[in-house]
Protein backbone atom coordinates (compact mmCIF):
# COMPACT_ATOMS: atom_id res chain seq x y z
CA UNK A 1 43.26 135.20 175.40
CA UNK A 2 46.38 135.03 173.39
CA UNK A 3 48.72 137.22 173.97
CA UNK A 4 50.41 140.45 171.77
CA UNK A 5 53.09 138.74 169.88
CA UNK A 6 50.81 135.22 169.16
CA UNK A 7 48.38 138.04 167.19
CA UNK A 8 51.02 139.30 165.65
CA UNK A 9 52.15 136.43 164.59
CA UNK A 10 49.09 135.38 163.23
CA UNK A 11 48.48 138.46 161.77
CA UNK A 12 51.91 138.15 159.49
CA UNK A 13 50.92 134.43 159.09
CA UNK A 14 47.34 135.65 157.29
CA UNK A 15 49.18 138.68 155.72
CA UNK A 16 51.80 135.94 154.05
CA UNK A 17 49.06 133.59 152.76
CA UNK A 18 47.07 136.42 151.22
CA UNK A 19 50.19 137.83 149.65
CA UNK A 20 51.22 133.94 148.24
CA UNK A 21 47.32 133.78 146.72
CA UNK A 22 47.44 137.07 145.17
CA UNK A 23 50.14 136.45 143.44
CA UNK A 24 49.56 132.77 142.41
CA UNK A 25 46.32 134.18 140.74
CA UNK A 26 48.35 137.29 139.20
CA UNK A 27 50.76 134.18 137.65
CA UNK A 28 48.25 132.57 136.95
CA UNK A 29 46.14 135.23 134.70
CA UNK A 30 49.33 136.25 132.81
CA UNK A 31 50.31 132.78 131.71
CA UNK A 32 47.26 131.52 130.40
CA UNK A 33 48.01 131.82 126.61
CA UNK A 34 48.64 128.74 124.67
CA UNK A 35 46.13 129.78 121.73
CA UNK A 36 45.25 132.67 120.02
CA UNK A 37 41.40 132.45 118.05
CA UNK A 38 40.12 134.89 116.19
CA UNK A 39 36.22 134.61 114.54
CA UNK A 40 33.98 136.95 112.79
CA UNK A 41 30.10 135.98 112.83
CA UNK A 42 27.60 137.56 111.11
CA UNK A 43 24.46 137.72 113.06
CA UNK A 44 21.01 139.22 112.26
CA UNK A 45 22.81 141.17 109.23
CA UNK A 46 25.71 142.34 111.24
CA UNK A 47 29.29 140.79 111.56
CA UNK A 48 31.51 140.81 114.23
CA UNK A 49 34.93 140.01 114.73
CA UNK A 50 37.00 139.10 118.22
CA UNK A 51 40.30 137.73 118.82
CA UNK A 52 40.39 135.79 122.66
CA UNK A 53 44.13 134.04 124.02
CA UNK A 54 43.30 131.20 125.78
CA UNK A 55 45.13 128.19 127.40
CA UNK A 56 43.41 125.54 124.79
CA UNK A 57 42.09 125.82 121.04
CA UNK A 58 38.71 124.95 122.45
CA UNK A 59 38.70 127.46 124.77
CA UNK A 60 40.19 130.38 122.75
CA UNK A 61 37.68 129.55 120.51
CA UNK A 62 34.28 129.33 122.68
CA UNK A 63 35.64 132.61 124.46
CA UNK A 64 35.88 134.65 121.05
CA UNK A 65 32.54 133.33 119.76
CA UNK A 66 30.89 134.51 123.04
CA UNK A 67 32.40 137.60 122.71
CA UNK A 68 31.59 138.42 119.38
CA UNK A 69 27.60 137.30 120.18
CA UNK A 70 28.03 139.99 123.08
CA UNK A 71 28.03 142.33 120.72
CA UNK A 72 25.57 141.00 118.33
CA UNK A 73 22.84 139.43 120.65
CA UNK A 74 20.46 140.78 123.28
CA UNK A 75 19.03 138.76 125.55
CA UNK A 76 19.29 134.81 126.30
CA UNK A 77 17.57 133.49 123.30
CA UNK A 78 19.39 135.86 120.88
CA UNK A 79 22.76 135.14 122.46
CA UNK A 80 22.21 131.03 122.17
CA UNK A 81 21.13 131.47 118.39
CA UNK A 82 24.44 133.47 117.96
CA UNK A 83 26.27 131.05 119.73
CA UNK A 84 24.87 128.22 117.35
CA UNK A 85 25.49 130.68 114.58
CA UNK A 86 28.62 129.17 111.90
CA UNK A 87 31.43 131.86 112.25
CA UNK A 88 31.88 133.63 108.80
CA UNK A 89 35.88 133.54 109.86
CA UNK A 90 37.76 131.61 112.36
CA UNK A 91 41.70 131.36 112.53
CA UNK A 92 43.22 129.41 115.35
CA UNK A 93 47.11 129.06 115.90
CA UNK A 94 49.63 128.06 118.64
CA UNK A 95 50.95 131.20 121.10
CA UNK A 96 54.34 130.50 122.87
């Protein structure tokens, strides 16, 4: 059995590590941004526009199309034809 102080030990050990993750991820979600997208798609007679920071162009761009079919699609088969769908508006720049 180990004794008091070797559980306590561990115990600040496991508290440190989850402490160090936490607040990698918390780093890690506010410095993302390297791109800023915005696109508008018009889907089904409606048009939707979202703006999505991401860390690449490609990324920022994907992300704001799939939100903008969120709104605009129900369903698996309506939210791959959005998808597909050319955006009526896309702008793309650099974030610092």
């Amino acid at each position: 059995m180990k004794s008091g102080s070797a559980r306590k030990r561990s115990g600040w050990l496991l508290a440190g590590v989850l402490l160090l993750f936490i607040a990698f991820v918390i780093y890690r979600s506010l410095h993302i941004v390297g791109y800023r997208c915005s696109v508008c798609i018009n889907f089904r007679g409606q048009e939707v526009c979202r703006t999505v920071d991401g860390p690449t162009e490609r990324e920022a761009r994907s992300g704001a199309t799939t939100n903008a079919c969120a709104f605009l699609a129900s369903g698996v088969t309506d939210s791959l034809a959005c998808e597909r769908t050319m955006p009526t508006k896309m702008d793309c720049s650099a974030v610092d």
